[in-house]
Protein backbone atom coordinates (compact mmCIF):
# COMPACT_ATOMS: atom_id res chain seq x y z
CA UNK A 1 -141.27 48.59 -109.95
CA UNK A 2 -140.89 48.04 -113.65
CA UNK A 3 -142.21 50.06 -116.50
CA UNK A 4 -143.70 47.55 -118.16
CA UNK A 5 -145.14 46.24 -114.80
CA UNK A 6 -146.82 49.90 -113.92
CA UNK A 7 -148.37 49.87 -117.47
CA UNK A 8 -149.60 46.23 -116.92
CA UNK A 9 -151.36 47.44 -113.86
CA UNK A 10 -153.22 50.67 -115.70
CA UNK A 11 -153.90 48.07 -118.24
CA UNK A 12 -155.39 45.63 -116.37
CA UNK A 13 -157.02 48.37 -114.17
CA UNK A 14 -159.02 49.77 -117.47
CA UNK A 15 -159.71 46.38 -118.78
CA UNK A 16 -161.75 45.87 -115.38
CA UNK A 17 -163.28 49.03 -115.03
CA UNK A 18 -163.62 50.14 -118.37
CA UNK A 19 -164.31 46.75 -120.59
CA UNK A 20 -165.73 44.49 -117.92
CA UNK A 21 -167.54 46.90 -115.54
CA UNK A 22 -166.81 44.60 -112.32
CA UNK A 23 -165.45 44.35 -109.43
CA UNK A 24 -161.88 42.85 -107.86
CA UNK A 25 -163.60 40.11 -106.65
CA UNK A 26 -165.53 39.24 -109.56
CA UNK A 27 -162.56 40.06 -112.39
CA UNK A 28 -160.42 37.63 -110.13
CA UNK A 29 -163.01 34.85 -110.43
CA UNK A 30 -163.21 35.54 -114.33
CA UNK A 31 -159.01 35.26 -114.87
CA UNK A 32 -158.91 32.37 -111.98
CA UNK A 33 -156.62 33.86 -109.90
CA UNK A 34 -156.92 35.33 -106.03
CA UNK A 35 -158.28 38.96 -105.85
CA UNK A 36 -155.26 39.98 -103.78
CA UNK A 37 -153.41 39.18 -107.54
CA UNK A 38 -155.68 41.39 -109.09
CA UNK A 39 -155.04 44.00 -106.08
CA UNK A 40 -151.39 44.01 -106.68
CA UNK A 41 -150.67 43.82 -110.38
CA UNK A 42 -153.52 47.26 -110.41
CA UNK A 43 -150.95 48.77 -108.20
CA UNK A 44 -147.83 47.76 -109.82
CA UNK A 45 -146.18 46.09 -107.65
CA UNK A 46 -145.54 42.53 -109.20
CA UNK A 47 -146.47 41.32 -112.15
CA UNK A 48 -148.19 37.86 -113.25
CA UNK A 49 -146.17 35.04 -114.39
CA UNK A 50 -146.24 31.57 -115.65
CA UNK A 51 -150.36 30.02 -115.25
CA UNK A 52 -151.40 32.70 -114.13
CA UNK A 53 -150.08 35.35 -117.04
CA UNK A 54 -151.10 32.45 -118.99
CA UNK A 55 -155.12 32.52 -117.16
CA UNK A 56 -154.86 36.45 -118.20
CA UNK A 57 -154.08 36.19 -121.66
CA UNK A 58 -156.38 33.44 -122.28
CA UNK A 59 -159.55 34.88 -120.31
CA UNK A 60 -159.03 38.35 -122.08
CA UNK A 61 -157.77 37.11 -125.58
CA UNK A 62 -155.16 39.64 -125.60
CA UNK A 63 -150.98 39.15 -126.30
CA UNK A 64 -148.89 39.77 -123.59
CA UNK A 65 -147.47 42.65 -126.11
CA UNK A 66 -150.68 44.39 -125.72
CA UNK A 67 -151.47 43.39 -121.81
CA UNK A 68 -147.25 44.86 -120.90
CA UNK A 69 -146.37 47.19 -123.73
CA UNK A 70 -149.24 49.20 -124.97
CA UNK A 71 -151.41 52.12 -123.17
CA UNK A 72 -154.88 50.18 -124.06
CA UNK A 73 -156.88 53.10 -122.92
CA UNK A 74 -154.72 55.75 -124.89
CA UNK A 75 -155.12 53.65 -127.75
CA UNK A 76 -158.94 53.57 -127.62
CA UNK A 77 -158.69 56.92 -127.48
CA UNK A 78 -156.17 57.85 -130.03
CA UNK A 79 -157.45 55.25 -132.75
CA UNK A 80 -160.76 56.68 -132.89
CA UNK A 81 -162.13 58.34 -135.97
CA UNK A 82 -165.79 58.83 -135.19
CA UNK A 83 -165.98 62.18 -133.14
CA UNK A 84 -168.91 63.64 -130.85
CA UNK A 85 -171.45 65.39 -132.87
CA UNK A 86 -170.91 69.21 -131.97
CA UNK A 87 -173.40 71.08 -134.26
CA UNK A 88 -177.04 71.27 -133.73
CA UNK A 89 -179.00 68.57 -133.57
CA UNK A 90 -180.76 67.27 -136.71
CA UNK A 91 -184.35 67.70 -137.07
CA UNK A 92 -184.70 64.05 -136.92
CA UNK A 93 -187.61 61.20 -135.58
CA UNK A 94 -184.98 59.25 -133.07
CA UNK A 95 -187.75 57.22 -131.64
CA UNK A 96 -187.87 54.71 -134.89
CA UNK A 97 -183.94 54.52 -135.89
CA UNK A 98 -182.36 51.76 -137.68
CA UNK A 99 -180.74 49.46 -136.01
CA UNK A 100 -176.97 48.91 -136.36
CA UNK A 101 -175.53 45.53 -134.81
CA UNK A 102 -172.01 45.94 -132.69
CA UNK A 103 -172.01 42.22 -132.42
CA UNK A 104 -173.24 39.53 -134.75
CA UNK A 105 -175.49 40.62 -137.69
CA UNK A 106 -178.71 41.70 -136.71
CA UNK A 107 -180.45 41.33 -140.70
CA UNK A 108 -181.08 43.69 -143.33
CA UNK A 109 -181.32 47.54 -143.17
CA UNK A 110 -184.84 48.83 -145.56
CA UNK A 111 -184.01 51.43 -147.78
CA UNK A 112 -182.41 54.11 -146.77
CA UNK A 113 -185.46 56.63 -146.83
CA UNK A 114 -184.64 58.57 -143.24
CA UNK A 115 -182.05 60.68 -143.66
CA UNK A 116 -180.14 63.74 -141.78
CA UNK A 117 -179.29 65.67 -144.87
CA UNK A 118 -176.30 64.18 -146.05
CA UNK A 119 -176.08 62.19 -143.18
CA UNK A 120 -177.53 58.60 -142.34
CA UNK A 121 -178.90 57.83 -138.84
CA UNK A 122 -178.14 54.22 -137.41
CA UNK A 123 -178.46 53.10 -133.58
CA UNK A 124 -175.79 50.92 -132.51
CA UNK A 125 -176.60 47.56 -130.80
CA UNK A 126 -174.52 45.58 -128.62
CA UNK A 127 -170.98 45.58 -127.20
CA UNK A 128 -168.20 44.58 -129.70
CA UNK A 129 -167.24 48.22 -130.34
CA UNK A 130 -166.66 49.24 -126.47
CA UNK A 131 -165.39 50.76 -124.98
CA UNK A 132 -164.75 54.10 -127.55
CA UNK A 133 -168.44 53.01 -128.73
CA UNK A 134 -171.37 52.68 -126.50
CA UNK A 135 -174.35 50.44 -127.09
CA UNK A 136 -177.44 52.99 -127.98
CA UNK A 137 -174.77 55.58 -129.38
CA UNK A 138 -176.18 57.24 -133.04
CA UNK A 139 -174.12 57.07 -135.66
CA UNK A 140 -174.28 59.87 -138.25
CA UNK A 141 -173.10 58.14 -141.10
CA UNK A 142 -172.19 59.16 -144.97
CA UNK A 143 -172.61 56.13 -148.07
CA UNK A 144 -169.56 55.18 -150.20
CA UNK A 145 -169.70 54.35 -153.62
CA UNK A 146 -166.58 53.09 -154.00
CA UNK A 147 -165.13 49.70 -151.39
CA UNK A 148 -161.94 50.28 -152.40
CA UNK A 149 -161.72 53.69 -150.84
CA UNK A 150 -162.00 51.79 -147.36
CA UNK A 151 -159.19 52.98 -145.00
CA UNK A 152 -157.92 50.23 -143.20
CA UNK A 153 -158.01 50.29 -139.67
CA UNK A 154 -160.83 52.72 -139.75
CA UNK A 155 -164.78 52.01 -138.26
CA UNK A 156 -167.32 50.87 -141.29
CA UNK A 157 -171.06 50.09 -141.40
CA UNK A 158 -170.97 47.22 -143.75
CA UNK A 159 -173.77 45.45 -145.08
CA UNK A 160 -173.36 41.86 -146.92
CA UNK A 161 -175.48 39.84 -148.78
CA UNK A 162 -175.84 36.83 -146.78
CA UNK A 163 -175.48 38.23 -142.75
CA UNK A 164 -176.90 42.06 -142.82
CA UNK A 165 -175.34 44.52 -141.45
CA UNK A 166 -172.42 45.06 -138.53
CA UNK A 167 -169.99 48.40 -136.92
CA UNK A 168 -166.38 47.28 -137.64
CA UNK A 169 -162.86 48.26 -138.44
CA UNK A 170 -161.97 47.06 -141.23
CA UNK A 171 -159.32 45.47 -142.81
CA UNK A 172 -157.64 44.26 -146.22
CA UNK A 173 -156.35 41.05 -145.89
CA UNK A 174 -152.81 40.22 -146.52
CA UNK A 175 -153.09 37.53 -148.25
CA UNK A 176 -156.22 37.90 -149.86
CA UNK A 177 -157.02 40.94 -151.44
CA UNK A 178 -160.93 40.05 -152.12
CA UNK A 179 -161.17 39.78 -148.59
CA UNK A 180 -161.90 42.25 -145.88
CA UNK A 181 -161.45 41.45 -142.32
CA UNK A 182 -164.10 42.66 -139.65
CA UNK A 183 -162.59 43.33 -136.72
CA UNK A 184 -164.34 44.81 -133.79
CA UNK A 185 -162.74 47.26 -130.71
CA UNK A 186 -163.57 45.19 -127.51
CA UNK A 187 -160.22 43.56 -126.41
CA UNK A 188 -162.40 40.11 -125.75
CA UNK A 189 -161.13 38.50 -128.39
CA UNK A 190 -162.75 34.95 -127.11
CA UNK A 191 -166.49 36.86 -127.43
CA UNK A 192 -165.91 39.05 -130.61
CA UNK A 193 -163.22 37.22 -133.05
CA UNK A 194 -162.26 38.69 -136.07
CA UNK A 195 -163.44 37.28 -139.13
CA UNK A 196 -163.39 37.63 -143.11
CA UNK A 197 -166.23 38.74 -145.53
CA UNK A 198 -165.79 38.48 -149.30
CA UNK A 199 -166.12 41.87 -151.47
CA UNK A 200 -168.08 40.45 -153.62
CA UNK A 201 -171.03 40.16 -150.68
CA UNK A 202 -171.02 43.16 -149.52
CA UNK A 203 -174.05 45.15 -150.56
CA UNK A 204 -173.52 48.32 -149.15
CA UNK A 205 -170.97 50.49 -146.85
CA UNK A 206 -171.22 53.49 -144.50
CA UNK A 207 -168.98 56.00 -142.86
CA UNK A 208 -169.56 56.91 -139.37
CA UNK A 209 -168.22 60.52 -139.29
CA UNK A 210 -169.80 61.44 -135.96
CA UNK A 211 -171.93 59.96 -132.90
CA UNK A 212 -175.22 61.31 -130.78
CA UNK A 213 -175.19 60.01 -127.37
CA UNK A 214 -179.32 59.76 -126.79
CA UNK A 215 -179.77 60.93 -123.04
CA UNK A 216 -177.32 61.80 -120.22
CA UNK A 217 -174.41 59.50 -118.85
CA UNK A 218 -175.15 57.64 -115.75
């Protein structure tokens, strides 16, 4: 049993469990291959190749770099830079929070007139962000002044002029330095591509420096 082959299987194990939420059965259906595959690449002991690595890495939008060579749920942990909030909570109305899209831009936040102290309260909406960010998480969030303080790699609130507001990483591009590139954590690339804003339409741009989980985990 290779090394490579044993990380494929954690990897593929968390991408089920962890990113998908399903079953065997069901994440064999979704790659189009038999669940005894799925059985025995989990438990390392073959690994896909040919159609079906090929079924894999086009169902999940991943690079076979990332699927064979990289602990995906070490990096999800590791790459993180919004931390469980650990202090008291604020006195705060969470019953009537702004809404924060972690998918496709939900529309324009109202001024920001409900505030934490120095802190911003936004409720994240949808998946893109999973699995390090789940959907009804609270961002406590902090305004910059200045875009080109943005840390690349790092999670953003960003607000443009034309599509409202989305949770991101975000990065420079390469190319293109009056471009950022909005890039979100869920390894389905297929359902949440990455794409480019201009820095000229963004209108405004948060830190998330912590997170409120509202309730208890299932």
């Amino acid at each position: 049993m290779s090394k490579t082959s044993t990380q494929f299987g954690r990897n593929l194990k968390y991408l089920r469990k962890q990113v998908y939420h399903c079953t065997q059965k069901d994440f064999a259906e979704f790659l189009n291959v038999s669940r005894a595959n799925v059985g025995s690449w989990e438990e390392g002991r073959c690994e896909p190749t040919g159609p079906k690595l090929q079924n894999i890495l086009e169902a999940t939008g991943m690079s076979r770099t990332q699927l064979f060579d990289i602990d995906l749920q070490q990096q999800s942990h590791s790459s993180s830079n919004v931390r469980p909030y650990q202090g008291d909570l604020p006195m705060y109305d969470y019953s009537d929070l702004m809404k924060i899209s972690a998918g496709s831009p939900i529309g324009f936040f109202p001024s920001v007139d409900r505030q934490t102290g120095e802190f911003t309260a936004l409720q994240v909406e949808g998946e893109s962000m999973m699995p390090a960010i789940q959907p009804g998480a609270v961002l406590l969030c902090k305004p910059m002044q200045d875009i080109e303080e943005i840390k690349a790699g790092e999670r953003y609130v960003v607000e443009t002029n034309h599509d409202g507001g989305v949770l991101k990483r975000v990065y420079v591009h390469e190319e293109d330095d009056t471009l950022l590139i909005l890039s979100s954590d869920n390894p389905d690339k297929l359902l949440f591509p990455d794409y480019t804003v201009e820095k000229a339409n963004i209108n405004r741009l948060w830190k998330p420096v912590q997170y409120i989980l509202l309730g208890l985990p299932s």
